[in-house]
PDB file of N, CA and C in Angstrom:
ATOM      1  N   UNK A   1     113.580  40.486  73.334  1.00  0.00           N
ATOM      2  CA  UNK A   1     114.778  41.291  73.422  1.00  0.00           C
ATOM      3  C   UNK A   1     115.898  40.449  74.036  1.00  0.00           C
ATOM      4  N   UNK A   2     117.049  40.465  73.339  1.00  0.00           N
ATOM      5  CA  UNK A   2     118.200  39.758  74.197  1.00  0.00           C
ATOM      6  C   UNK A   2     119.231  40.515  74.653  1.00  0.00           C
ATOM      7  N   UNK A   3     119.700  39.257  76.027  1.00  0.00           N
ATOM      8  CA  UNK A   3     120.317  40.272  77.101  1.00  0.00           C
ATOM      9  C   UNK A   3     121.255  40.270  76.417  1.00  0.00           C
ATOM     10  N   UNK A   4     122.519  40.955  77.036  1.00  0.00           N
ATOM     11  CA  UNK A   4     124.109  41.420  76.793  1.00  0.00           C
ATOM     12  C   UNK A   4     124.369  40.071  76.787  1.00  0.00           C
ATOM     13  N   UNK A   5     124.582  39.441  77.922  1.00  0.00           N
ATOM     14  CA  UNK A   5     125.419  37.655  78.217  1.00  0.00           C
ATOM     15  C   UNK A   5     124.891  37.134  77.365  1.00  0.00           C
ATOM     16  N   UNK A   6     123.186  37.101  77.064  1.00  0.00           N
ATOM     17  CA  UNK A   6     123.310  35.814  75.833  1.00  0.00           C
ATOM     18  C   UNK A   6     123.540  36.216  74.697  1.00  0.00           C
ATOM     19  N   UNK A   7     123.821  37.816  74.235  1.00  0.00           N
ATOM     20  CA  UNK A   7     124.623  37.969  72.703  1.00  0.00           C
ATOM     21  C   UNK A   7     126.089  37.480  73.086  1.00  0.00           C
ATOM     22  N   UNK A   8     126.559  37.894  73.685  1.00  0.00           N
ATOM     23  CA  UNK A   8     128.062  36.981  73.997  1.00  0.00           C
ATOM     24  C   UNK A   8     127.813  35.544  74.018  1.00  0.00           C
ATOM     25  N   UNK A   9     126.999  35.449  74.527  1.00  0.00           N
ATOM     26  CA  UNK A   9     127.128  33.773  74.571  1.00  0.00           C
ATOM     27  C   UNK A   9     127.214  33.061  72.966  1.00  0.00           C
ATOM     28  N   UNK A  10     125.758  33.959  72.557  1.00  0.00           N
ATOM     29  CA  UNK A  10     125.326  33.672  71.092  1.00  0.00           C
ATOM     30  C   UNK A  10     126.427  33.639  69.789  1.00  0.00           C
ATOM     31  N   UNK A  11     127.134  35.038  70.511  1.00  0.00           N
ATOM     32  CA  UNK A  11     127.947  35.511  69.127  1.00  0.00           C
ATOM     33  C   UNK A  11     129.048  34.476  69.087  1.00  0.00           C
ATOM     34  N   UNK A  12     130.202  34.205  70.523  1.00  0.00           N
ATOM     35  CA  UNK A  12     131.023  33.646  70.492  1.00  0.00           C
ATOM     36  C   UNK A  12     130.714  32.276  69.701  1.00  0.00           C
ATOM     37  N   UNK A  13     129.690  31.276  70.495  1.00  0.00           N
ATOM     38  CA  UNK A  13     129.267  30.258  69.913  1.00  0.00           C
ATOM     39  C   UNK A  13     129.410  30.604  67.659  1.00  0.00           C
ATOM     40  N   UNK A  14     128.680  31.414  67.587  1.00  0.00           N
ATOM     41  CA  UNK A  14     128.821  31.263  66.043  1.00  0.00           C
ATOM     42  C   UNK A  14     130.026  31.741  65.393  1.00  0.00           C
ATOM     43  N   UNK A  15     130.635  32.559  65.659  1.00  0.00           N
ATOM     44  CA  UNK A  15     131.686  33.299  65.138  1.00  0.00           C
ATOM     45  C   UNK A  15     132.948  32.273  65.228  1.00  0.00           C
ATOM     46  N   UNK A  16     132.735  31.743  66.465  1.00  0.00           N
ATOM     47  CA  UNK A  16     134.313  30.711  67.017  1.00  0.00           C
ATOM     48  C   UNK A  16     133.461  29.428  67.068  1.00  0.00           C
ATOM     49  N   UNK A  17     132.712  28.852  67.603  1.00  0.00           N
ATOM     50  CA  UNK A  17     132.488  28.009  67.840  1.00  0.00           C
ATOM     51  C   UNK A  17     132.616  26.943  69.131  1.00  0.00           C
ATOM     52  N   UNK A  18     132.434  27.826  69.986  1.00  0.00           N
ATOM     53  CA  UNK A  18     132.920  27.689  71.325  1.00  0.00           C
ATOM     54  C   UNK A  18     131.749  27.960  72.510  1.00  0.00           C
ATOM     55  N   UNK A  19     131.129  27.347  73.082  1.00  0.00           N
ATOM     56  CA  UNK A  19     130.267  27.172  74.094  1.00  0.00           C
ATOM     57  C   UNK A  19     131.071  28.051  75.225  1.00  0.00           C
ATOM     58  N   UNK A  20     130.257  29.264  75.109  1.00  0.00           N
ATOM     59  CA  UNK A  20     130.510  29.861  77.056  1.00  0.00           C
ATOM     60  C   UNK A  20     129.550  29.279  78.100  1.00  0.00           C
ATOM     61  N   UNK A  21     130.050  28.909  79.274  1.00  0.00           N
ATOM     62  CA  UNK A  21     129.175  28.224  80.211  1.00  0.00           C
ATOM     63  C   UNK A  21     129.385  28.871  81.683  1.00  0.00           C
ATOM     64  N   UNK A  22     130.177  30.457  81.786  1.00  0.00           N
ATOM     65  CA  UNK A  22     130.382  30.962  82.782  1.00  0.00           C
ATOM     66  C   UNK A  22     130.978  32.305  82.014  1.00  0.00           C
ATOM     67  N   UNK A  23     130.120  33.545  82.658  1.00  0.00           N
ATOM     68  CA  UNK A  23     131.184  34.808  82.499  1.00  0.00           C
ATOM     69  C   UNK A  23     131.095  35.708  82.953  1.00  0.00           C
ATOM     70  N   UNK A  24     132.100  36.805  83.288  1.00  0.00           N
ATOM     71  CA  UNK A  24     132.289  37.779  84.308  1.00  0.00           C
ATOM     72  C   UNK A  24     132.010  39.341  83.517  1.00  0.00           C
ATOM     73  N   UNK A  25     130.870  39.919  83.643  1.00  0.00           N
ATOM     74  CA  UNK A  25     131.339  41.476  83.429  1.00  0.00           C
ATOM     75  C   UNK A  25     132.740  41.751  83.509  1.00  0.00           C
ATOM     76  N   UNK A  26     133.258  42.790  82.878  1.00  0.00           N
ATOM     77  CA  UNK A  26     134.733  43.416  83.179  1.00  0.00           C
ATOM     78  C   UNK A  26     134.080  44.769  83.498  1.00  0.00           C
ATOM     79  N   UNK A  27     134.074  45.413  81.934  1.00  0.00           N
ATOM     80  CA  UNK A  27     134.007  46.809  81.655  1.00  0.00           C
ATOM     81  C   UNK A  27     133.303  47.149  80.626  1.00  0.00           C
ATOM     82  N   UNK A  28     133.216  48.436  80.233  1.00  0.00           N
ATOM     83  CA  UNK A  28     132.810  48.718  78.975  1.00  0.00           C
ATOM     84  C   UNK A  28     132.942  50.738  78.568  1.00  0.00           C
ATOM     85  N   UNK A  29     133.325  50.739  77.460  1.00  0.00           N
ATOM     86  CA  UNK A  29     134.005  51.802  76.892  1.00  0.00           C
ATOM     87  C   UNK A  29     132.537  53.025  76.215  1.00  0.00           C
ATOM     88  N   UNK A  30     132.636  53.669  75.941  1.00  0.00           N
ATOM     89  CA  UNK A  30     131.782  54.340  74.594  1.00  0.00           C
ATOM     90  C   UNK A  30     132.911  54.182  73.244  1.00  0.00           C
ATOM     91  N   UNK A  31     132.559  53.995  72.097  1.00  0.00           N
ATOM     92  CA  UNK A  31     132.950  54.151  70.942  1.00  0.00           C
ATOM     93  C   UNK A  31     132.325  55.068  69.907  1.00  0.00           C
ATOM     94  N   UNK A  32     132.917  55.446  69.262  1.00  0.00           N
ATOM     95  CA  UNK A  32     132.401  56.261  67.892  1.00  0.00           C
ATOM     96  C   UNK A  32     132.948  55.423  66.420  1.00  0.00           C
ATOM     97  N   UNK A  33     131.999  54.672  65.853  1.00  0.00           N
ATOM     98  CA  UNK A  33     132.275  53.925  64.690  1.00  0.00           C
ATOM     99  C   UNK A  33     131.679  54.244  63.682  1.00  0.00           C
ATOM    100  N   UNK A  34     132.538  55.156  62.778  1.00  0.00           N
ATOM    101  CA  UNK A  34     132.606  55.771  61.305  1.00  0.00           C
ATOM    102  C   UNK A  34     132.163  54.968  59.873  1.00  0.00           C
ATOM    103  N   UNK A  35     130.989  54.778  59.499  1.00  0.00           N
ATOM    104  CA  UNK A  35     131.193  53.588  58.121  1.00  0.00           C
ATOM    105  C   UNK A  35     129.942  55.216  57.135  1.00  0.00           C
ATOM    106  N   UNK A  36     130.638  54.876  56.616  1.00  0.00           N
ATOM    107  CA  UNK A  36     130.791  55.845  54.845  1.00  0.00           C
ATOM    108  C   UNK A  36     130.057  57.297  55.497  1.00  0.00           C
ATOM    109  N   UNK A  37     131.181  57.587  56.330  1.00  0.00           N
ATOM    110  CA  UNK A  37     131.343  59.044  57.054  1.00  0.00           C
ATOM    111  C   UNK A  37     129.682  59.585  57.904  1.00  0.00           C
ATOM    112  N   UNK A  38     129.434  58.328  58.475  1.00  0.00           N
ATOM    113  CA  UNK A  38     128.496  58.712  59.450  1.00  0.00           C
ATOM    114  C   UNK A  38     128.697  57.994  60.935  1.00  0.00           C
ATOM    115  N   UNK A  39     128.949  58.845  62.196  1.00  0.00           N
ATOM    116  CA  UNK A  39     129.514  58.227  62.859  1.00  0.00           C
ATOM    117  C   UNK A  39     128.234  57.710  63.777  1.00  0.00           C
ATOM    118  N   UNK A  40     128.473  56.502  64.088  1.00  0.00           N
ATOM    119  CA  UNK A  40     127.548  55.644  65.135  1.00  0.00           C
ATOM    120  C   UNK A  40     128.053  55.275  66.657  1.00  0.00           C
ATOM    121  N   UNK A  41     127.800  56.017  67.301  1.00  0.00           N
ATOM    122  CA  UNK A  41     127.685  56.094  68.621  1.00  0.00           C
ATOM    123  C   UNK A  41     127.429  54.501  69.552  1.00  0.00           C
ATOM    124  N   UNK A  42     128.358  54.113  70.515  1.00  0.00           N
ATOM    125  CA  UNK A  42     128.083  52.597  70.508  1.00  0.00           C
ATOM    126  C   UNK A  42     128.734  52.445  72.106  1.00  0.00           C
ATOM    127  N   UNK A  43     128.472  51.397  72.619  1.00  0.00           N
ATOM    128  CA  UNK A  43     129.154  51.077  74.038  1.00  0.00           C
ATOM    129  C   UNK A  43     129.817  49.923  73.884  1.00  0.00           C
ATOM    130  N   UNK A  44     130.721  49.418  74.102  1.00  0.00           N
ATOM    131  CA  UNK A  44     131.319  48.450  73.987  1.00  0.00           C
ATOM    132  C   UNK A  44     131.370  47.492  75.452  1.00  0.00           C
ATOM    133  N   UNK A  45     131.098  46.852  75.397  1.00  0.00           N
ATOM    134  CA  UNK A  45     130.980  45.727  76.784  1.00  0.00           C
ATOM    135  C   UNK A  45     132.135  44.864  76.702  1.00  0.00           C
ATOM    136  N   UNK A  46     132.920  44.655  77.458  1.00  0.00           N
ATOM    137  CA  UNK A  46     133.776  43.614  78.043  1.00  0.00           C
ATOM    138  C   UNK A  46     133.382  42.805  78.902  1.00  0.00           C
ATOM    139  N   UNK A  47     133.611  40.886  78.756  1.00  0.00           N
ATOM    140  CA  UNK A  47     133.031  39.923  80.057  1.00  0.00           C
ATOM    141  C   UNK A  47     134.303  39.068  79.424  1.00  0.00           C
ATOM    142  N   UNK A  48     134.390  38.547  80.880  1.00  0.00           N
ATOM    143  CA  UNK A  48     135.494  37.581  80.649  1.00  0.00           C
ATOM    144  C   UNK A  48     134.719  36.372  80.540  1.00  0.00           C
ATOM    145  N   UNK A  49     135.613  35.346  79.792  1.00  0.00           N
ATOM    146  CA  UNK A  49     134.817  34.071  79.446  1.00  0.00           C
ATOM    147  C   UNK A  49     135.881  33.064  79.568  1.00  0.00           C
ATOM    148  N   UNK A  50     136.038  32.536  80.392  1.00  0.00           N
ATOM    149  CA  UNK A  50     137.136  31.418  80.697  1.00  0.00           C
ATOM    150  C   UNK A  50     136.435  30.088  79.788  1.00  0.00           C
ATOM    151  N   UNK A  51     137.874  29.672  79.564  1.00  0.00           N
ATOM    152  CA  UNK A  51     137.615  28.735  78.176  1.00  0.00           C
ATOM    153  C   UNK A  51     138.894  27.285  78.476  1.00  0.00           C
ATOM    154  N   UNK A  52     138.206  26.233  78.965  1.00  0.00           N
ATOM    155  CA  UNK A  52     139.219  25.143  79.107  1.00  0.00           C
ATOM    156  C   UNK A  52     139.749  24.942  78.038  1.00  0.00           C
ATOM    157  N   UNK A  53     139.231  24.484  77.103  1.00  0.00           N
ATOM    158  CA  UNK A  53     139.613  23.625  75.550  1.00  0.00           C
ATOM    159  C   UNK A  53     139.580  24.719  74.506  1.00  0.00           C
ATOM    160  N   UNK A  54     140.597  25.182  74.175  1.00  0.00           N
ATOM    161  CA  UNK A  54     140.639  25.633  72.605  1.00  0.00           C
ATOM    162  C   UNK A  54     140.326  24.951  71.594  1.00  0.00           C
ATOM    163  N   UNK A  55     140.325  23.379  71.553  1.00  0.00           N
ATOM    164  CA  UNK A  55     140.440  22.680  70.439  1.00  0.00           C
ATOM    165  C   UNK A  55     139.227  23.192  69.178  1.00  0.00           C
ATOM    166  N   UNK A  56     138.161  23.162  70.056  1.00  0.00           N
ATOM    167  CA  UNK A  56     136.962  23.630  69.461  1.00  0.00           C
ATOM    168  C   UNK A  56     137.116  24.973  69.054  1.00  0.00           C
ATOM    169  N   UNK A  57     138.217  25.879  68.772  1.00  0.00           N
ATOM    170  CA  UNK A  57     138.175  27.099  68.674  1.00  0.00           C
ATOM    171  C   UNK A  57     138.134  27.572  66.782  1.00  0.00           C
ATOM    172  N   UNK A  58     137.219  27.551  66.532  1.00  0.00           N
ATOM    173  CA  UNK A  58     137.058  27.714  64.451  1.00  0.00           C
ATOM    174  C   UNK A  58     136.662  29.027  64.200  1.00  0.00           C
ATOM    175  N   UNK A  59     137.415  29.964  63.782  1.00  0.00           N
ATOM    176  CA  UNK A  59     137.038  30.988  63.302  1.00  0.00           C
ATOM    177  C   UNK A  59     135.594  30.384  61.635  1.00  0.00           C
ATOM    178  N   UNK A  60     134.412  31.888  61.705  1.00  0.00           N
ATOM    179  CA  UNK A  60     133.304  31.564  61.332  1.00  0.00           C
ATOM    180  C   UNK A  60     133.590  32.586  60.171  1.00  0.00           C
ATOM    181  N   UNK A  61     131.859  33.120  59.819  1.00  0.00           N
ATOM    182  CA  UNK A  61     132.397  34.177  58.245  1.00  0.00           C
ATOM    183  C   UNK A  61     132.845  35.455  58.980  1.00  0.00           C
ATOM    184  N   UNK A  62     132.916  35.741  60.259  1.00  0.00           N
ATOM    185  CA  UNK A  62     133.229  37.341  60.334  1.00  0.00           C
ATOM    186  C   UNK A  62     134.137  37.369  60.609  1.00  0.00           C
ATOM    187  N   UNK A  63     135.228  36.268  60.932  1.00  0.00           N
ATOM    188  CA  UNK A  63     136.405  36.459  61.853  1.00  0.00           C
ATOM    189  C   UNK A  63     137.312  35.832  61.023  1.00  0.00           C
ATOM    190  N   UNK A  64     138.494  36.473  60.314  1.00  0.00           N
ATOM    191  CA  UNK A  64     139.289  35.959  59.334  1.00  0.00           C
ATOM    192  C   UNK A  64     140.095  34.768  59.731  1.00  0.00           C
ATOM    193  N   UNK A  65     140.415  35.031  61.367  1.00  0.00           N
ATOM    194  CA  UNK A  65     141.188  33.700  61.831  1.00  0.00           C
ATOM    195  C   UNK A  65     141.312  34.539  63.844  1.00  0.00           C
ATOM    196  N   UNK A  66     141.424  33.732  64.180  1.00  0.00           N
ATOM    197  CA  UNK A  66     141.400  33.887  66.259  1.00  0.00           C
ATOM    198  C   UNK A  66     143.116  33.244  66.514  1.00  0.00           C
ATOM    199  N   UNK A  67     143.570  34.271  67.357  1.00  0.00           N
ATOM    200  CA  UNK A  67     144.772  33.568  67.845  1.00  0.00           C
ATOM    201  C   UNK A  67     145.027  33.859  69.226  1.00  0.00           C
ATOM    202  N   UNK A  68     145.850  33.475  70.052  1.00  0.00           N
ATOM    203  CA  UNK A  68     145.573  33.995  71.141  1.00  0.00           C
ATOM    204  C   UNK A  68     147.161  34.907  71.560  1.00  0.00           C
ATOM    205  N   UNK A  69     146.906  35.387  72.416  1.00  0.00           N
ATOM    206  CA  UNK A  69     148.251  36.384  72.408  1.00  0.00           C
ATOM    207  C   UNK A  69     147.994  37.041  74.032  1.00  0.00           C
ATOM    208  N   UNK A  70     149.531  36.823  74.378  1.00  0.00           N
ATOM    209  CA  UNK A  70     149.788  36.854  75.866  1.00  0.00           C
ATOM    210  C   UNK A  70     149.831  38.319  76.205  1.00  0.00           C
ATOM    211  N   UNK A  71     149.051  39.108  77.120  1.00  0.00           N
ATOM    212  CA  UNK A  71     149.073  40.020  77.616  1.00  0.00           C
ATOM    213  C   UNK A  71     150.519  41.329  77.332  1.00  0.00           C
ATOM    214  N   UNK A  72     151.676  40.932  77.518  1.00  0.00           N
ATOM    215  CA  UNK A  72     153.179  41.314  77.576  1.00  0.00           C
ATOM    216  C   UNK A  72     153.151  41.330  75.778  1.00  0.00           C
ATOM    217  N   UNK A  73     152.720  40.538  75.029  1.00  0.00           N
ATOM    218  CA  UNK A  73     152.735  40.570  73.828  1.00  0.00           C
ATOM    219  C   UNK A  73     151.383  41.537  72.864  1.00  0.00           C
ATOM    220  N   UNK A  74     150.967  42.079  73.420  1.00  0.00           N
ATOM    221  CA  UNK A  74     149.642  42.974  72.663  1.00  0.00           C
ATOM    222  C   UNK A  74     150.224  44.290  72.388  1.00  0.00           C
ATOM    223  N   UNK A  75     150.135  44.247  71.089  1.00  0.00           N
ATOM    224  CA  UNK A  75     150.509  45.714  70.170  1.00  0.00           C
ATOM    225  C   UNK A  75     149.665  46.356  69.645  1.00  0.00           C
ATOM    226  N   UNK A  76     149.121  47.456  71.255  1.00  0.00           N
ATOM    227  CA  UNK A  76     148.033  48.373  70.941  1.00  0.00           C
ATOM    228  C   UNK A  76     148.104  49.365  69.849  1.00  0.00           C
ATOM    229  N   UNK A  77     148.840  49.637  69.275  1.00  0.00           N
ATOM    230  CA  UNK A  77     148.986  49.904  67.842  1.00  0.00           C
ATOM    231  C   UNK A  77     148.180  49.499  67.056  1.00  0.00           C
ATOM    232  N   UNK A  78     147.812  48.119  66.719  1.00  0.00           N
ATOM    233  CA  UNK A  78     147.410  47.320  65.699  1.00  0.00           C
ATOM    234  C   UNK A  78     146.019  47.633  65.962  1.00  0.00           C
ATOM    235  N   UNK A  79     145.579  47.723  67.238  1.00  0.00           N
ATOM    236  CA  UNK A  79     144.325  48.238  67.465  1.00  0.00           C
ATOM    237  C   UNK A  79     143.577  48.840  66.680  1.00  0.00           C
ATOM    238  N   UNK A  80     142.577  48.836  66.551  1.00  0.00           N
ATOM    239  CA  UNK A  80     141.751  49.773  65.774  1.00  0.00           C
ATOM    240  C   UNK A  80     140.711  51.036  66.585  1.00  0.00           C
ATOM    241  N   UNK A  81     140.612  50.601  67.586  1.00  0.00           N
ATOM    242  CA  UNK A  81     139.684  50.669  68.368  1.00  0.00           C
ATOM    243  C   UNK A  81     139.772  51.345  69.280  1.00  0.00           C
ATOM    244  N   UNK A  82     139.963  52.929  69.695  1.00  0.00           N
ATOM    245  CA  UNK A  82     140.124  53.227  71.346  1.00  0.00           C
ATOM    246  C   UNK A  82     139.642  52.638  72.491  1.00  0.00           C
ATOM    247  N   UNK A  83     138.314  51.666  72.460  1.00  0.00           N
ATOM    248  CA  UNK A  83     137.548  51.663  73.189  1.00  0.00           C
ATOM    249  C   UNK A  83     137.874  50.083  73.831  1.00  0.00           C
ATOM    250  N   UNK A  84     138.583  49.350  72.474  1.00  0.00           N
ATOM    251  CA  UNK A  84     139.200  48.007  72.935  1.00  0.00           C
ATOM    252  C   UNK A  84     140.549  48.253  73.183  1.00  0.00           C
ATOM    253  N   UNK A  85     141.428  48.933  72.730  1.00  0.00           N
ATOM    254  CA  UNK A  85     142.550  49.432  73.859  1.00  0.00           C
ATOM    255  C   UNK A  85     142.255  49.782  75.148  1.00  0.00           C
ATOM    256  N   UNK A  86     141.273  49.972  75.476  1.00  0.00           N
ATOM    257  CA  UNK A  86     141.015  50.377  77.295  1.00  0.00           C
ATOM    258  C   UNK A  86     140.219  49.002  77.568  1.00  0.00           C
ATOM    259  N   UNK A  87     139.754  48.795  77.039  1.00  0.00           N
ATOM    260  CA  UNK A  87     139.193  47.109  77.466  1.00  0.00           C
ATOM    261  C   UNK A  87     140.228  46.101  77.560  1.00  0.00           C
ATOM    262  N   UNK A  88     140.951  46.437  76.878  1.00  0.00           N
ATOM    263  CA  UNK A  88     142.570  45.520  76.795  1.00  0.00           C
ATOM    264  C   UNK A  88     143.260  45.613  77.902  1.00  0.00           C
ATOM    265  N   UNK A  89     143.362  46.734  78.719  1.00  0.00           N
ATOM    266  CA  UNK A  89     143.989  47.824  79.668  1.00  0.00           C
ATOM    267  C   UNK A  89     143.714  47.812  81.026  1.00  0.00           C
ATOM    268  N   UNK A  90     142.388  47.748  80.759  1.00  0.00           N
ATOM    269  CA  UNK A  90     141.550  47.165  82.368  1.00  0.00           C
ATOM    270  C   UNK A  90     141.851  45.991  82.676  1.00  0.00           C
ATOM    271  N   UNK A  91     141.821  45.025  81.227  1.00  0.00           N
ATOM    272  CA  UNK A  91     141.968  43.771  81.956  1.00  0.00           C
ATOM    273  C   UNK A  91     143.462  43.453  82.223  1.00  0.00           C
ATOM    274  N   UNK A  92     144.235  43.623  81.652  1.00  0.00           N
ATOM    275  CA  UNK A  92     146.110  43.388  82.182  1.00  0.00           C
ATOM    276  C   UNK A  92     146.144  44.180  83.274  1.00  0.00           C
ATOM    277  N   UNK A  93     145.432  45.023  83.645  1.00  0.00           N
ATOM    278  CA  UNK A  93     145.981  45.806  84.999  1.00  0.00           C
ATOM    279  C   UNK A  93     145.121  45.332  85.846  1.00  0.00           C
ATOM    280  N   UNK A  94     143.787  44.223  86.258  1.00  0.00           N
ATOM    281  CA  UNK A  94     143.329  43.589  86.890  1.00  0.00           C
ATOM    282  C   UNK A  94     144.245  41.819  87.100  1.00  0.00           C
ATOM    283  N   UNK A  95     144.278  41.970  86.131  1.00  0.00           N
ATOM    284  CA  UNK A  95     144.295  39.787  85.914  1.00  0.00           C
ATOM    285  C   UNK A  95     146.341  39.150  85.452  1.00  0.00           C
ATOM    286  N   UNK A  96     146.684  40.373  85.014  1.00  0.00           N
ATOM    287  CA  UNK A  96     148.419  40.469  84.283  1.00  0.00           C
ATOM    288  C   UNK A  96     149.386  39.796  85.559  1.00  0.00           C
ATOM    289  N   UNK A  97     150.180  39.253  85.637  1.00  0.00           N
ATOM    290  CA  UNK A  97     151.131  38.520  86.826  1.00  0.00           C
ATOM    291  C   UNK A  97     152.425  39.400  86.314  1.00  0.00           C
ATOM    292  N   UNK A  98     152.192  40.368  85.062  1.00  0.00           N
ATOM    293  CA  UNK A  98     153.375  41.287  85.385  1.00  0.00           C
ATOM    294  C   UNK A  98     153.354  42.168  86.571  1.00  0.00           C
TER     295      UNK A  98
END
C-alpha cells in the first residue's frame, strides 16, 4: 500500500519530472467528482513541495503544459475544482507577503 507523500512524490516525478526531496502537509478538502453522471466522493490533500530548479520542469501525458503563476495573479474562476480553490486559499493566506 502506498503512503500519501510517496504518491506525491511518485506522481510529481512522472507527470513533471521533478524529484521532491522535502514536503510539508498543508491541507486537504473533500471533493465530489462527477464522470458520466456518477459522483465519486474523494479528499483532496495539499503538501507543499519546495522546488530549487525549474529547469527540469516537463509536463508528461496527463498534464497538457505546467506554468507557474504568482499568488496576486490566480483566477479562481478558471478553477474547476471547489476543493482546489480552498487549497489555493489556505495557502495565500498562510505563505502570501500580500
Amino acid at each position: 500500500m502506498e503512503r500519501a507523500e510517496d504518491a506525491v512524490k511518485r506522481e510529481i516525478y512522472e507527470e513533471l519530472g521533478v524529484v521532491v526531496s522535502s514536503m510539508q502537509y498543508l491541507t486537504s478538502f473533500s471533493n465530489e467528482y462527477v464522470y458520466k453522471g456518477i459522483s465519486y466522493f474523494t479528499c483532496d490533500l495539499a503538501f507543499i513541495c519546495p522546488v530549487n530548479d525549474l529547469t527540469s520542469l516537463h509536463p508528461s501525458d496527463d498534464v497538457s503544459e505546467a506554468i507557474v503563476v504568482k499568488p496576486d495573479d490566480i483566477d479562481f474562476n478558471t478553477i474547476s475544482f471547489p476543493s482546489i480553490v480552498s487549497i489555493l486559499k489556505v495557502y495565500i493566506s498562510k505563505f502570501s507577503n500580500s
